[in-house]
C-alpha atoms as a PDB file:
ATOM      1  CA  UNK A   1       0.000   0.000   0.000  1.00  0.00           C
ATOM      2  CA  UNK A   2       1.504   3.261  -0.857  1.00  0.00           C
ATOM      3  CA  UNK A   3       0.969   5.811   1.813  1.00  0.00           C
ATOM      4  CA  UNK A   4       2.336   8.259  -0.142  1.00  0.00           C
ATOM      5  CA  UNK A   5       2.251  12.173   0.968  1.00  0.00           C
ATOM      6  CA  UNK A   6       0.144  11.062   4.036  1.00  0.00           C
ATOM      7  CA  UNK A   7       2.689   9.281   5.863  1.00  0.00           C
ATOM      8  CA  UNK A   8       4.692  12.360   5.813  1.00  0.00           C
ATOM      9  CA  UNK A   9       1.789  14.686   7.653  1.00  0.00           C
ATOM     10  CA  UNK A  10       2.434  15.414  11.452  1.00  0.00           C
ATOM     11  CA  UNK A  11      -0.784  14.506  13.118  1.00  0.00           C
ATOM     12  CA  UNK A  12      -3.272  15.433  13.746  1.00  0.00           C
ATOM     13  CA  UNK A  13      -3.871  17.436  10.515  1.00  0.00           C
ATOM     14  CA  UNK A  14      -6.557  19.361   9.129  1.00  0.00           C
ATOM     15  CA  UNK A  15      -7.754  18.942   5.649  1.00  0.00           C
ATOM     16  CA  UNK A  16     -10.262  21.593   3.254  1.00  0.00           C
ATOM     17  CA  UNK A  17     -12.946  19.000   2.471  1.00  0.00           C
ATOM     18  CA  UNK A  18     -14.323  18.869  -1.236  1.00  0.00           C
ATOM     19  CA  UNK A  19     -17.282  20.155  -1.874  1.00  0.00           C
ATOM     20  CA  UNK A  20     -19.267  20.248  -5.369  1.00  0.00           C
ATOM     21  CA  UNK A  21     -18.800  23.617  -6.852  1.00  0.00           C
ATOM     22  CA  UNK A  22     -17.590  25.352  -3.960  1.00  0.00           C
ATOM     23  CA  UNK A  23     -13.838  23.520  -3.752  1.00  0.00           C
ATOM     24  CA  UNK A  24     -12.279  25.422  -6.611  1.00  0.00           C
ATOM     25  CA  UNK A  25      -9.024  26.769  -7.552  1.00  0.00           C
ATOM     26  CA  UNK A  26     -10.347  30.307  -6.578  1.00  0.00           C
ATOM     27  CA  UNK A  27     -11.868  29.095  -3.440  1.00  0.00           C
ATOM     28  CA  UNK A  28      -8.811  26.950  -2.515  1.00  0.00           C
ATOM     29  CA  UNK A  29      -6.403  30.254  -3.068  1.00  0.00           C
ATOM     30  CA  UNK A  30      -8.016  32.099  -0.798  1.00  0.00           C
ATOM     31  CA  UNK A  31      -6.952  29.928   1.828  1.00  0.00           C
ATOM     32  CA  UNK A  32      -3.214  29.929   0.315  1.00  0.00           C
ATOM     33  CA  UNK A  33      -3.307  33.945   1.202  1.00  0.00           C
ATOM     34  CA  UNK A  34      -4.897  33.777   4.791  1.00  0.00           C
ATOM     35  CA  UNK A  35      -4.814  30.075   6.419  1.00  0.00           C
ATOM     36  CA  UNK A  36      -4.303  27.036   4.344  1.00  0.00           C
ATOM     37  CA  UNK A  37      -4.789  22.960   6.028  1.00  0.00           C
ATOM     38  CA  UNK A  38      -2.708  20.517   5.874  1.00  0.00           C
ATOM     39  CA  UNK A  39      -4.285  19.092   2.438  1.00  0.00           C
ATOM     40  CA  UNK A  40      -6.219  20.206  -0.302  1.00  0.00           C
ATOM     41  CA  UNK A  41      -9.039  18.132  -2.375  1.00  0.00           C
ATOM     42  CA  UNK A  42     -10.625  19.244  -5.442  1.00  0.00           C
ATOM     43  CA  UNK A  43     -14.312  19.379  -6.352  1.00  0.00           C
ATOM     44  CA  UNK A  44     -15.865  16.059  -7.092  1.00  0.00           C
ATOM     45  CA  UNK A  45     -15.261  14.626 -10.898  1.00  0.00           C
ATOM     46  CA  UNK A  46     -16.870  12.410 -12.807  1.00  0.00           C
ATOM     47  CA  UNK A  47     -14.862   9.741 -14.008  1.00  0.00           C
ATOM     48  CA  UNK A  48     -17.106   8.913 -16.692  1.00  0.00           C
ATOM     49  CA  UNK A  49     -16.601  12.604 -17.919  1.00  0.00           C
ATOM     50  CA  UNK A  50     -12.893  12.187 -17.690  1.00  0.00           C
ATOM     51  CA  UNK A  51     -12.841   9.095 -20.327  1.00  0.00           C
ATOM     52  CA  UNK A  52     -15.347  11.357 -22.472  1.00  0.00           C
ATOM     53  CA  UNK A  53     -13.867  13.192 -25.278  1.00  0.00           C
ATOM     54  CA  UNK A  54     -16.732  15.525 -25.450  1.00  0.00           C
ATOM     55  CA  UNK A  55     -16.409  16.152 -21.418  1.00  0.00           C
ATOM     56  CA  UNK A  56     -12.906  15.832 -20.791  1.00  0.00           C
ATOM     57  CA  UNK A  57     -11.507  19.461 -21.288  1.00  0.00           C
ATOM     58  CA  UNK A  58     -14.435  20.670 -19.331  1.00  0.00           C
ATOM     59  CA  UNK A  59     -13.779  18.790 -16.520  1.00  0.00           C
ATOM     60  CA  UNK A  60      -9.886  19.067 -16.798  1.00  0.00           C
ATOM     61  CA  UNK A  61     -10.424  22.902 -16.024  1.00  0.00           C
ATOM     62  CA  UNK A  62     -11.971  21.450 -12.604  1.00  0.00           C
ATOM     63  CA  UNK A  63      -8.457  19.728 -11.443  1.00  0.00           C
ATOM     64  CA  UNK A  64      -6.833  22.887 -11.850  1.00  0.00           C
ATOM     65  CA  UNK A  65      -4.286  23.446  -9.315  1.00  0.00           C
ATOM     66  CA  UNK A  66      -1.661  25.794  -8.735  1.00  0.00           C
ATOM     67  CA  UNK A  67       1.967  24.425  -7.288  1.00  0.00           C
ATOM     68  CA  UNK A  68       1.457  26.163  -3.677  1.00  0.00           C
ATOM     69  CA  UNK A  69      -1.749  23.841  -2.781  1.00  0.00           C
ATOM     70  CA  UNK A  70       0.451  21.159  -2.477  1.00  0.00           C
ATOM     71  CA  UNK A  71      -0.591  18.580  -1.193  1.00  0.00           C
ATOM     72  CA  UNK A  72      -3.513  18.035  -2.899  1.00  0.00           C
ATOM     73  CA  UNK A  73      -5.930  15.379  -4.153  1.00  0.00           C
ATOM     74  CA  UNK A  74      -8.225  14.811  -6.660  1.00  0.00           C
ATOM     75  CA  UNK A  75     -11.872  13.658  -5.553  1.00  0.00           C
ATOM     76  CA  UNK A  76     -13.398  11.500  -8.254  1.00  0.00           C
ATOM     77  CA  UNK A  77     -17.160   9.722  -8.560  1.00  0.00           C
ATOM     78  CA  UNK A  78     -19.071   7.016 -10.540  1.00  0.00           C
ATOM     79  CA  UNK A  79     -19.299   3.328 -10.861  1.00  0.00           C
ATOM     80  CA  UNK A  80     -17.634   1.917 -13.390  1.00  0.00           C
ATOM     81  CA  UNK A  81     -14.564   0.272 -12.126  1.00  0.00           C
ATOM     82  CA  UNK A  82     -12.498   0.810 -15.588  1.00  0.00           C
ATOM     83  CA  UNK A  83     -13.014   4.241 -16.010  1.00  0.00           C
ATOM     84  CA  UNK A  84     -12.034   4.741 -12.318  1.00  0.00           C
ATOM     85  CA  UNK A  85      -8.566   3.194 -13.790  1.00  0.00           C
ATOM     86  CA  UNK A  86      -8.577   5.169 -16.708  1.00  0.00           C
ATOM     87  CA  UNK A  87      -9.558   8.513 -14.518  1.00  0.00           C
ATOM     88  CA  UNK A  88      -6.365   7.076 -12.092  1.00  0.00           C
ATOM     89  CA  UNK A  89      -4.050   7.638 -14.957  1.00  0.00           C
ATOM     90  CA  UNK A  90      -5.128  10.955 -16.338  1.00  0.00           C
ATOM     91  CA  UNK A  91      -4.777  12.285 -12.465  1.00  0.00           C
ATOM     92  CA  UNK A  92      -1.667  10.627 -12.227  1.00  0.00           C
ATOM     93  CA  UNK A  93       0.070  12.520 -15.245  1.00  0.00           C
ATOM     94  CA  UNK A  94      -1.620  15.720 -13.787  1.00  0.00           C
ATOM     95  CA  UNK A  95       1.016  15.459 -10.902  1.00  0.00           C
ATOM     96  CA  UNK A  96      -1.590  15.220  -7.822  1.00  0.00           C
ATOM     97  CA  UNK A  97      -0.375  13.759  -4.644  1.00  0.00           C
ATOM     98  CA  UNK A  98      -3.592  11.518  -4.500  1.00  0.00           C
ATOM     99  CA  UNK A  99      -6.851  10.625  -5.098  1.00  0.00           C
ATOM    100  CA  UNK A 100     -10.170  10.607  -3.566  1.00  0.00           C
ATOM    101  CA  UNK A 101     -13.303   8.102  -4.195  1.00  0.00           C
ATOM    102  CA  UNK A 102     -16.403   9.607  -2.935  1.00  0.00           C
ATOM    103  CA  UNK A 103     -18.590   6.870  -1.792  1.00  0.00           C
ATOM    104  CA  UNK A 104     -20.689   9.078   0.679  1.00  0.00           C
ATOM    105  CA  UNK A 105     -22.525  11.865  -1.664  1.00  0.00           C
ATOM    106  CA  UNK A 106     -26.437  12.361  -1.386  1.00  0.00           C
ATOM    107  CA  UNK A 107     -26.910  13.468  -4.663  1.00  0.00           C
ATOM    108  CA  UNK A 108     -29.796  11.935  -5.862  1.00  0.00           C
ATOM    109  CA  UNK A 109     -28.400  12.632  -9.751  1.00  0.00           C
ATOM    110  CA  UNK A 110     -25.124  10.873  -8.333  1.00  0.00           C
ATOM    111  CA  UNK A 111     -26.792   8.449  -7.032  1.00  0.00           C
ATOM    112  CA  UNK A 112     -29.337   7.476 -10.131  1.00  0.00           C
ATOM    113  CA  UNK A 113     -25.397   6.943 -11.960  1.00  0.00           C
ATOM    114  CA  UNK A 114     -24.725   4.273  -9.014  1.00  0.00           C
ATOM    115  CA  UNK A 115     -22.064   6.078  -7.500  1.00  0.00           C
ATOM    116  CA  UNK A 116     -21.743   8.070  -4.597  1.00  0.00           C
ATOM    117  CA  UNK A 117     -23.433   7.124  -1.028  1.00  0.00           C
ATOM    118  CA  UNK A 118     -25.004   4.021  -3.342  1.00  0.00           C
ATOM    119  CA  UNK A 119     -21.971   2.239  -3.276  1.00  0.00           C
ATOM    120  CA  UNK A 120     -22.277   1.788   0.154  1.00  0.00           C
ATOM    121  CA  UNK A 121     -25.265  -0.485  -0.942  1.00  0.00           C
ATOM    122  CA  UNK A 122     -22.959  -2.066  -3.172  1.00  0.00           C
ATOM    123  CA  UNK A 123     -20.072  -3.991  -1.116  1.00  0.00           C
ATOM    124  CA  UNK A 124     -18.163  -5.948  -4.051  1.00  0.00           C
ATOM    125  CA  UNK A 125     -18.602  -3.292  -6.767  1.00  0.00           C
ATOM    126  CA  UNK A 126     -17.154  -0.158  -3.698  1.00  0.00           C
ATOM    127  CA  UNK A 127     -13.918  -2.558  -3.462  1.00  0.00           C
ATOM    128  CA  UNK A 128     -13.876  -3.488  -7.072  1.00  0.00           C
ATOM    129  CA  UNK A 129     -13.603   0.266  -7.837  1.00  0.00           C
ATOM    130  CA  UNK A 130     -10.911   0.725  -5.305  1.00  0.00           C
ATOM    131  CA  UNK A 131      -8.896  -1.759  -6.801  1.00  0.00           C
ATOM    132  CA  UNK A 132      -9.404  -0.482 -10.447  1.00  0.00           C
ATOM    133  CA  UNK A 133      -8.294   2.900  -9.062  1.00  0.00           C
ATOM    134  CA  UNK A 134      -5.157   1.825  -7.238  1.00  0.00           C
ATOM    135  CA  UNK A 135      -4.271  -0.366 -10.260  1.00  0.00           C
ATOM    136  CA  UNK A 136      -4.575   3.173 -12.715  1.00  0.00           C
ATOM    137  CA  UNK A 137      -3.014   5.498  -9.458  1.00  0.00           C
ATOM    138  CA  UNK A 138       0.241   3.124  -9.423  1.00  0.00           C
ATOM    139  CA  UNK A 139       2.092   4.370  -6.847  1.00  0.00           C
ATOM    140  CA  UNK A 140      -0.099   7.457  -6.002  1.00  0.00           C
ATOM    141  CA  UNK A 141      -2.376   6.883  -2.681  1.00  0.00           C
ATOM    142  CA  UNK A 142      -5.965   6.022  -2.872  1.00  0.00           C
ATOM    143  CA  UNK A 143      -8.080   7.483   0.069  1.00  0.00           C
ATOM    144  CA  UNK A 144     -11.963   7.207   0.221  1.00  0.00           C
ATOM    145  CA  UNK A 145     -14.535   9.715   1.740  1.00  0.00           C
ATOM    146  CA  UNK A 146     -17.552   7.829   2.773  1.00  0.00           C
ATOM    147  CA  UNK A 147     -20.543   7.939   5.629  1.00  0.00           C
ATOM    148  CA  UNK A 148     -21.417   5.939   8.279  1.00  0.00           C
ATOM    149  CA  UNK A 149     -24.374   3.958   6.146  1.00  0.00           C
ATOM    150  CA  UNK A 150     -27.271   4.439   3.860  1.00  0.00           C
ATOM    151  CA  UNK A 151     -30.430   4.284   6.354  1.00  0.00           C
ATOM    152  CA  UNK A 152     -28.628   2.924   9.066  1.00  0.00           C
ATOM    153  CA  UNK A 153     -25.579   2.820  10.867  1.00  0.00           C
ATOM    154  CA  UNK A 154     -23.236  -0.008   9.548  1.00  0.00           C
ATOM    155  CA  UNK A 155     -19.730   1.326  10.205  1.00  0.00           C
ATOM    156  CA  UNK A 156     -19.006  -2.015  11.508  1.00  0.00           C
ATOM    157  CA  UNK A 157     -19.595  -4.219   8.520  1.00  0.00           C
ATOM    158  CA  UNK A 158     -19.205  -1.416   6.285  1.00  0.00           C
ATOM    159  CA  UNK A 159     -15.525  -0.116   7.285  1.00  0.00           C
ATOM    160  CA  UNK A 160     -13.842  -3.394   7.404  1.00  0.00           C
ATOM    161  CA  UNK A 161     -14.238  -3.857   3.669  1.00  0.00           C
ATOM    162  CA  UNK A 162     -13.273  -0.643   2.758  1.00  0.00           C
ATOM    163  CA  UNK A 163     -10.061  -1.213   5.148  1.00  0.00           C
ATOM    164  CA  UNK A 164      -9.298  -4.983   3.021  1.00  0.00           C
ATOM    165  CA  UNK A 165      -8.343  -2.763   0.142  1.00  0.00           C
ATOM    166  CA  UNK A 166      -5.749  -1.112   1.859  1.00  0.00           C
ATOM    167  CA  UNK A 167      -6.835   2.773   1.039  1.00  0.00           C
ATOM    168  CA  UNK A 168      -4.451   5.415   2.551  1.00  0.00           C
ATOM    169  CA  UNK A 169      -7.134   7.190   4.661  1.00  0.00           C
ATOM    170  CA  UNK A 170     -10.135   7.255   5.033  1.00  0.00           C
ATOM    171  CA  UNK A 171     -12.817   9.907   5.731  1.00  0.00           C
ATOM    172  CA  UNK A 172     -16.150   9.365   7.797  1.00  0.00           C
ATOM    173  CA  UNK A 173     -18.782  12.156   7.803  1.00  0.00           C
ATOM    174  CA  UNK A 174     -20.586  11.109  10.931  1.00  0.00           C
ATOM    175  CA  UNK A 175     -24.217  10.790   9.123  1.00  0.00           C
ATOM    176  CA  UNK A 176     -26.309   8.108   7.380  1.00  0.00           C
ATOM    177  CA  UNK A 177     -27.073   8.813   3.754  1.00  0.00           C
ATOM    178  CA  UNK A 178     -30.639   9.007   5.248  1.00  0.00           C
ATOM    179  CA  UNK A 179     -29.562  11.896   7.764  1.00  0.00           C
ATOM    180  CA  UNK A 180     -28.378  14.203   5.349  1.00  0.00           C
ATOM    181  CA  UNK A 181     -27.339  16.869   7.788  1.00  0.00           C
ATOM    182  CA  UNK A 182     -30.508  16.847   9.458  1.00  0.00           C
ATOM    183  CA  UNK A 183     -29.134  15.700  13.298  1.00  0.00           C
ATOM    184  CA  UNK A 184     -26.248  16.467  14.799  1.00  0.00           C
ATOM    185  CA  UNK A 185     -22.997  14.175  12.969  1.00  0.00           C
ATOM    186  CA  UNK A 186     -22.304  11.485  15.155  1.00  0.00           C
ATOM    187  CA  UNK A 187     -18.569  11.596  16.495  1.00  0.00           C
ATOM    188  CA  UNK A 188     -18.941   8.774  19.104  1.00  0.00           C
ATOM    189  CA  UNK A 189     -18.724   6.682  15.811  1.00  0.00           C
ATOM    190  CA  UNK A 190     -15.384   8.702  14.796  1.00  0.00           C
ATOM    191  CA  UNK A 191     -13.782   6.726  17.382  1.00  0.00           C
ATOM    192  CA  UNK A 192     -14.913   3.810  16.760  1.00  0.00           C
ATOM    193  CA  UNK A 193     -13.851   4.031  13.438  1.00  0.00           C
ATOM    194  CA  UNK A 194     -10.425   4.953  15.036  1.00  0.00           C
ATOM    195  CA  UNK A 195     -10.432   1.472  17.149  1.00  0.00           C
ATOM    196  CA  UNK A 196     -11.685  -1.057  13.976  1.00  0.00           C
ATOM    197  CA  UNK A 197      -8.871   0.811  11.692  1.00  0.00           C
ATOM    198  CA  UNK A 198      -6.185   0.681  14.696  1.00  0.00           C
ATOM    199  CA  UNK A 199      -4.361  -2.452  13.302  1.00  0.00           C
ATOM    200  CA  UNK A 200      -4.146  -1.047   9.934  1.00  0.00           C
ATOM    201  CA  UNK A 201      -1.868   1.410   8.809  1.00  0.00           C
ATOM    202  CA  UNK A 202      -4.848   3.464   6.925  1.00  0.00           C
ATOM    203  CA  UNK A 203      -5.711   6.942   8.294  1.00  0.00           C
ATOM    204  CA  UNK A 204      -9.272   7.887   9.897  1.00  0.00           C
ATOM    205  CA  UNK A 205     -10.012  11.716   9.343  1.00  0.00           C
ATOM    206  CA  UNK A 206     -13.485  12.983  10.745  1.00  0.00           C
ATOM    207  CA  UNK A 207     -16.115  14.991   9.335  1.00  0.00           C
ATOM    208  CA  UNK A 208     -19.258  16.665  10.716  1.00  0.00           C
ATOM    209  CA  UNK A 209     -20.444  19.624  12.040  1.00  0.00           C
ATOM    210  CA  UNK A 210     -17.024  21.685  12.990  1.00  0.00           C
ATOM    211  CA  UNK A 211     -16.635  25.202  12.925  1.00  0.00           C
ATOM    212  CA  UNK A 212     -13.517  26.684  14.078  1.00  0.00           C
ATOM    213  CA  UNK A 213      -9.985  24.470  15.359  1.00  0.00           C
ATOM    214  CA  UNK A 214     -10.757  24.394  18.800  1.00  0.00           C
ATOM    215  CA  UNK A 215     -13.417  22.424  18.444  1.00  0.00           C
ATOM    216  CA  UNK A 216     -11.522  20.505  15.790  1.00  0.00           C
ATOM    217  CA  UNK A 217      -9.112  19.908  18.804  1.00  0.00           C
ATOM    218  CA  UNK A 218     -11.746  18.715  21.132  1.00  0.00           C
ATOM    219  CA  UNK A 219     -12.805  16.027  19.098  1.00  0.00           C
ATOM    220  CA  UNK A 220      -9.494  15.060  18.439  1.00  0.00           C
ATOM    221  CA  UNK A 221      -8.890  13.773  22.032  1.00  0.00           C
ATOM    222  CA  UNK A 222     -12.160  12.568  22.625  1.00  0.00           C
ATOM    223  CA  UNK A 223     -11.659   9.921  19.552  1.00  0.00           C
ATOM    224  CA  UNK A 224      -7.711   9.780  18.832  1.00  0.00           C
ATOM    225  CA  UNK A 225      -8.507  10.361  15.204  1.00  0.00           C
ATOM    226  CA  UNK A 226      -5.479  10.968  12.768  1.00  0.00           C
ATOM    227  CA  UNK A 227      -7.181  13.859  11.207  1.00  0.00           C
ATOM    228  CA  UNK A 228     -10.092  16.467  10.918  1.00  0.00           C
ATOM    229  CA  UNK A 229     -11.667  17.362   7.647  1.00  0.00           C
ATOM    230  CA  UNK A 230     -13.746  20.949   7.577  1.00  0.00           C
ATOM    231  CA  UNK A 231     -16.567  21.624   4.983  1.00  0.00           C
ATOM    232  CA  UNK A 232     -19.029  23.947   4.770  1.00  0.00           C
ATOM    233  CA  UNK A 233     -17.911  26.051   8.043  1.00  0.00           C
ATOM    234  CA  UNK A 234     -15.209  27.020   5.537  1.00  0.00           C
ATOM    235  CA  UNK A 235     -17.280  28.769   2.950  1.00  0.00           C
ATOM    236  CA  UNK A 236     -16.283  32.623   3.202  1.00  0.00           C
ATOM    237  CA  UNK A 237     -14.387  31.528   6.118  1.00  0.00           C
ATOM    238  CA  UNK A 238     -11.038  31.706   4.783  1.00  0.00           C
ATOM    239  CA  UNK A 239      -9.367  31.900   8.025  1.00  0.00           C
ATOM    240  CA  UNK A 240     -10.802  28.673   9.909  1.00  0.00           C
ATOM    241  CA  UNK A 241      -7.272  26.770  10.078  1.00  0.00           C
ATOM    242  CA  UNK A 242      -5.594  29.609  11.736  1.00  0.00           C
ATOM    243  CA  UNK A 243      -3.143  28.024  14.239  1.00  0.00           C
ATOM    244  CA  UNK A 244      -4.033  30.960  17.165  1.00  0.00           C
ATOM    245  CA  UNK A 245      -7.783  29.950  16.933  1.00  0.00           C
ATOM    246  CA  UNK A 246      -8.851  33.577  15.478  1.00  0.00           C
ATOM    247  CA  UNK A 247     -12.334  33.215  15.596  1.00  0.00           C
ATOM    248  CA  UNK A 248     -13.508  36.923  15.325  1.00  0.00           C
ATOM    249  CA  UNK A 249     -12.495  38.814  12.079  1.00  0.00           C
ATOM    250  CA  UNK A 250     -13.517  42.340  11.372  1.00  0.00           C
ATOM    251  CA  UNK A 251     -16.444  43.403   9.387  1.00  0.00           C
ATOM    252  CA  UNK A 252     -13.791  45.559   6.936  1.00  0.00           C
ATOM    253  CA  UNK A 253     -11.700  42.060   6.886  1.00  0.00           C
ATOM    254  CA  UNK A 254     -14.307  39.900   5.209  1.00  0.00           C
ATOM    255  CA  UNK A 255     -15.092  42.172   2.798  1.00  0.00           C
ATOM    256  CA  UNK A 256     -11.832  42.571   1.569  1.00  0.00           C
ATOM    257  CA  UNK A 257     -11.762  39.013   1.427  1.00  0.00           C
ATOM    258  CA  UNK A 258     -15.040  38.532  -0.818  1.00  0.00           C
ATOM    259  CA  UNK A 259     -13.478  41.196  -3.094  1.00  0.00           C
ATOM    260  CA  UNK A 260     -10.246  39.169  -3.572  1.00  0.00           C
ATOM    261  CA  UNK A 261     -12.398  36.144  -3.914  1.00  0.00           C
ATOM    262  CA  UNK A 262     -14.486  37.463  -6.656  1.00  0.00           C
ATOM    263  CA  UNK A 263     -11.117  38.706  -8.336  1.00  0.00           C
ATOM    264  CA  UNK A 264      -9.783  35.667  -8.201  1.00  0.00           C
ATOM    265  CA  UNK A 265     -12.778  34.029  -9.550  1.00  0.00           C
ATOM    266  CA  UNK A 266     -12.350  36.455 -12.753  1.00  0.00           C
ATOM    267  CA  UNK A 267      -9.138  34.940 -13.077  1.00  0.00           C
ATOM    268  CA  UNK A 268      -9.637  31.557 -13.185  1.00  0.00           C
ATOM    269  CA  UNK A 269     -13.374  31.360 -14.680  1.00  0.00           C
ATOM    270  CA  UNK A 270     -13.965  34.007 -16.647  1.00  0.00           C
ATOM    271  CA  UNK A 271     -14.916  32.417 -19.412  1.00  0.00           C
ATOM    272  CA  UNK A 272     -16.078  28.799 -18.002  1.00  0.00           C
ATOM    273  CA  UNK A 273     -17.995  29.673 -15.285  1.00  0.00           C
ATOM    274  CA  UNK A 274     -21.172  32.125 -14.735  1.00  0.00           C
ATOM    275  CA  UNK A 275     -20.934  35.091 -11.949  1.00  0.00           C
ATOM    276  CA  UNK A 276     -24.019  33.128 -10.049  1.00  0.00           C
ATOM    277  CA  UNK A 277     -21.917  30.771  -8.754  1.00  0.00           C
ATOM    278  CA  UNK A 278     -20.117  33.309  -6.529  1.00  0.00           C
ATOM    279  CA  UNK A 279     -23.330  34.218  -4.828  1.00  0.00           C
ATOM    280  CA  UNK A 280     -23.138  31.128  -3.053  1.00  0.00           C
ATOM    281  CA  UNK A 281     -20.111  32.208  -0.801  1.00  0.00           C
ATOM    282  CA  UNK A 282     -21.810  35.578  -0.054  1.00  0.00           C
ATOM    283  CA  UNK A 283     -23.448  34.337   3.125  1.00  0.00           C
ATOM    284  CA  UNK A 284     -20.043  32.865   4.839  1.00  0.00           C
ATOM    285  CA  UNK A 285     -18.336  36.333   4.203  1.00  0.00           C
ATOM    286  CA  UNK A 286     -21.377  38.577   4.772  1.00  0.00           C
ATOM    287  CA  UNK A 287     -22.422  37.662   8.419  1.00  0.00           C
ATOM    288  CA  UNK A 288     -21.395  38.803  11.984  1.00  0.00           C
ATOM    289  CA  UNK A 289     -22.028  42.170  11.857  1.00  0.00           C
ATOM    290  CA  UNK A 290     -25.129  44.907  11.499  1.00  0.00           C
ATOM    291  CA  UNK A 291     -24.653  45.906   7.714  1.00  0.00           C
ATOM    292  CA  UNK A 292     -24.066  42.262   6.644  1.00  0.00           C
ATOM    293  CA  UNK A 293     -27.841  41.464   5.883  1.00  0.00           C
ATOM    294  CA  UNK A 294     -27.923  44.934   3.549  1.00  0.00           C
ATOM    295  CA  UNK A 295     -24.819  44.593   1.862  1.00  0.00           C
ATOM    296  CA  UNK A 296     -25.763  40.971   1.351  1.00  0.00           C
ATOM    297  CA  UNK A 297     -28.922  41.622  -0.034  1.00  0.00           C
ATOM    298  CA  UNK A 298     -27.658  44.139  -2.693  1.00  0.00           C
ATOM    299  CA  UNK A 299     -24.796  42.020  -3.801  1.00  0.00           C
ATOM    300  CA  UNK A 300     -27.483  39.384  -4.617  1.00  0.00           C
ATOM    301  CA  UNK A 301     -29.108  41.373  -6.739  1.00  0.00           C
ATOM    302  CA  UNK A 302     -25.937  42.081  -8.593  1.00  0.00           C
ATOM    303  CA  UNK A 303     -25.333  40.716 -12.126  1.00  0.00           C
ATOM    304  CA  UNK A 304     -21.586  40.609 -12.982  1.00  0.00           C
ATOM    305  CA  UNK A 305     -18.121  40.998 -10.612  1.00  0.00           C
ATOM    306  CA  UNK A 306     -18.681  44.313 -11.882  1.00  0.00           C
ATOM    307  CA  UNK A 307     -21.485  45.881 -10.373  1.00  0.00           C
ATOM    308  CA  UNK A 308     -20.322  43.304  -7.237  1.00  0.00           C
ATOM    309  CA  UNK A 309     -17.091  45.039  -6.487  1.00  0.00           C
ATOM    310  CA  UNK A 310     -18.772  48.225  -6.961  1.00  0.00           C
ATOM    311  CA  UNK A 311     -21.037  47.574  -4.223  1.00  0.00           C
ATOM    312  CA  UNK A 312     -18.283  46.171  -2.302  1.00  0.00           C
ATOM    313  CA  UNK A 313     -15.908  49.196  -2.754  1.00  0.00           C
ATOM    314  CA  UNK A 314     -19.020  51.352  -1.182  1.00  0.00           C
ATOM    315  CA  UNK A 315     -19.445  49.454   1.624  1.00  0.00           C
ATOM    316  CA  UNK A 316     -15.360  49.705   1.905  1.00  0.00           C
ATOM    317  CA  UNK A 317     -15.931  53.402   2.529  1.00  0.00           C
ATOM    318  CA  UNK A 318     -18.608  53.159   5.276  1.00  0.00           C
ATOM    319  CA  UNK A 319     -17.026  50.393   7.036  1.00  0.00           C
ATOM    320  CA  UNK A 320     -13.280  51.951   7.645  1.00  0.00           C
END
């Protein structure tokens, strides 16, 4: 089994989780300027896309990367076990550090493709594809980000087949399928995770409901997990993994901060991606303070990064 980058990570570490349009180059750079984790993943890719010649350079503007996210991995989805071989390869020659299977996403659309939080449904073909990426990764390490079941809670049956295959880590977002992130993720199951995976020399990193690194911290000695992955507490939160636990920021801060984002979105997606998508992060970087709800509401009415930073640059003004 080759451990690759992970063997070399002090622990515990801290890792930006992937999230579907939201995990991109832009997004990840912001975290390069204020406080970066230990590891980087992309946003999810379909592995069926990759082999498709009519997809491919579409999707290949997804696994962008720039040298200073290092390490990162590639997240990848589906269910066909030779294109997860073929996908294995294309990363490989892209010069990631590793590669993720997502065997844990709710996406009904995901799911309909038999991939995703289906495979954990699907015992023979979840290994199968493991082994079919490995094969196509060579030397590069294969890690898998799962949940705890589909309708029901099967770590214990479903964890010690994923561990037979040898993966470099593992991550376990402390819901069913079923849950969604309707109750509160389930970290007494972290640890056990920790104590079926002890003999094995594959990683555990939980996932669920944390919002800043103390409470990262907290869970780390309650379940002796090797890691901590962060998701949607980091959207417009680009200082979360700050080593002094700076939880407040200052109103002027984060909007500086959505103005470099949206700048940096320009950059990288001018011309492949629409100016909607940035509305998503306006919530994580326009809250805390009195004028957030107004200047919140205007920028959602905005069309283009023009009118945006406009807004923004008034709002500058008022706030210094």
């Amino acid at each position: 089994m080759s451990q690759g980058f992970w063997e070399e990570l002090k622990k515990p570490f801290f890792v930006l989780a992937p999230m579907h349009d939201i995990t991109d180059i832009a997004f990840r750079q912001m975290f390069i300027k204020y406080d970066r984790p230990d590891v980087f993943y992309t946003e999810f890719v379909s592995v069926d896309g990759l082999c498709s010649s009519g997809k491919e350079k579409l999707l290949l503007s997804y696994l962008k990367f720039e040298k200073n996210e290092k390490p990162i991995v590639a997240q990848i989805f589906g269910s066909k076990p030779e294109n997860f071989f073929k996908a294995a390869k294309i990363i490989k020659s892209l010069n990631f550090d590793g590669i993720d299977i997502n065997m844990g996403c709710p996406d009904k659309q995901i799911e309909k493709q038999g991939a995703g939080a289906s495979l954990m449904k699907n015992f023979n073909l979840a290994r199968e594809i493991i082994r079919a990426t490995k094969k196509g990764a060579d030397q590069l390490p294969v890690s898998i980000k799962t949940r705890i079941g589909y309708n029901e809670n099967i770590l214990t049956t479903w964890l010690p087949e994923l561990l037979a295959e040898k993966p470099a880590a593992i991550t376990i977002h402390a819901r069913t399928r079923k849950e969604l992130f309707s109750l509160p993720a389930h970290w007494e199951t972290i640890k056990q995770a920790v104590k079926i995976a002890k003999k094995s020399k594959t990683l555990i990193i939980g996932n669920g409901d944390i919002t800043n690194l103390k409470e990262a911290k907290v869970k780390i000695k309650e379940t002796d997990v090797d890691g901590i992955m962060i998701g949607r507490a980091a959207i417009g939160n680009p200082w979360i993994f700050n080593s002094k636990n700076r939880i407040t920021i200052l109103p002027k801060e984060k909007i500086i901060a959505l103005k470099e984002h949206i700048c940096l979105f320009n950059k990288y997606f001018s011309k492949t991606k629409k100016f909607i998508v940035l509305k998503k992060y306006f919530k994580g970087y326009l809250n805390g303070f009195p004028e957030a709800k107004t200047i919140r509401m205007k920028l959602m009415e905005t069309k283009n990064s023009k009118e945006a930073i406009k807004i923004i640059n008034q709002c500058q003004k008022i706030l210094n």
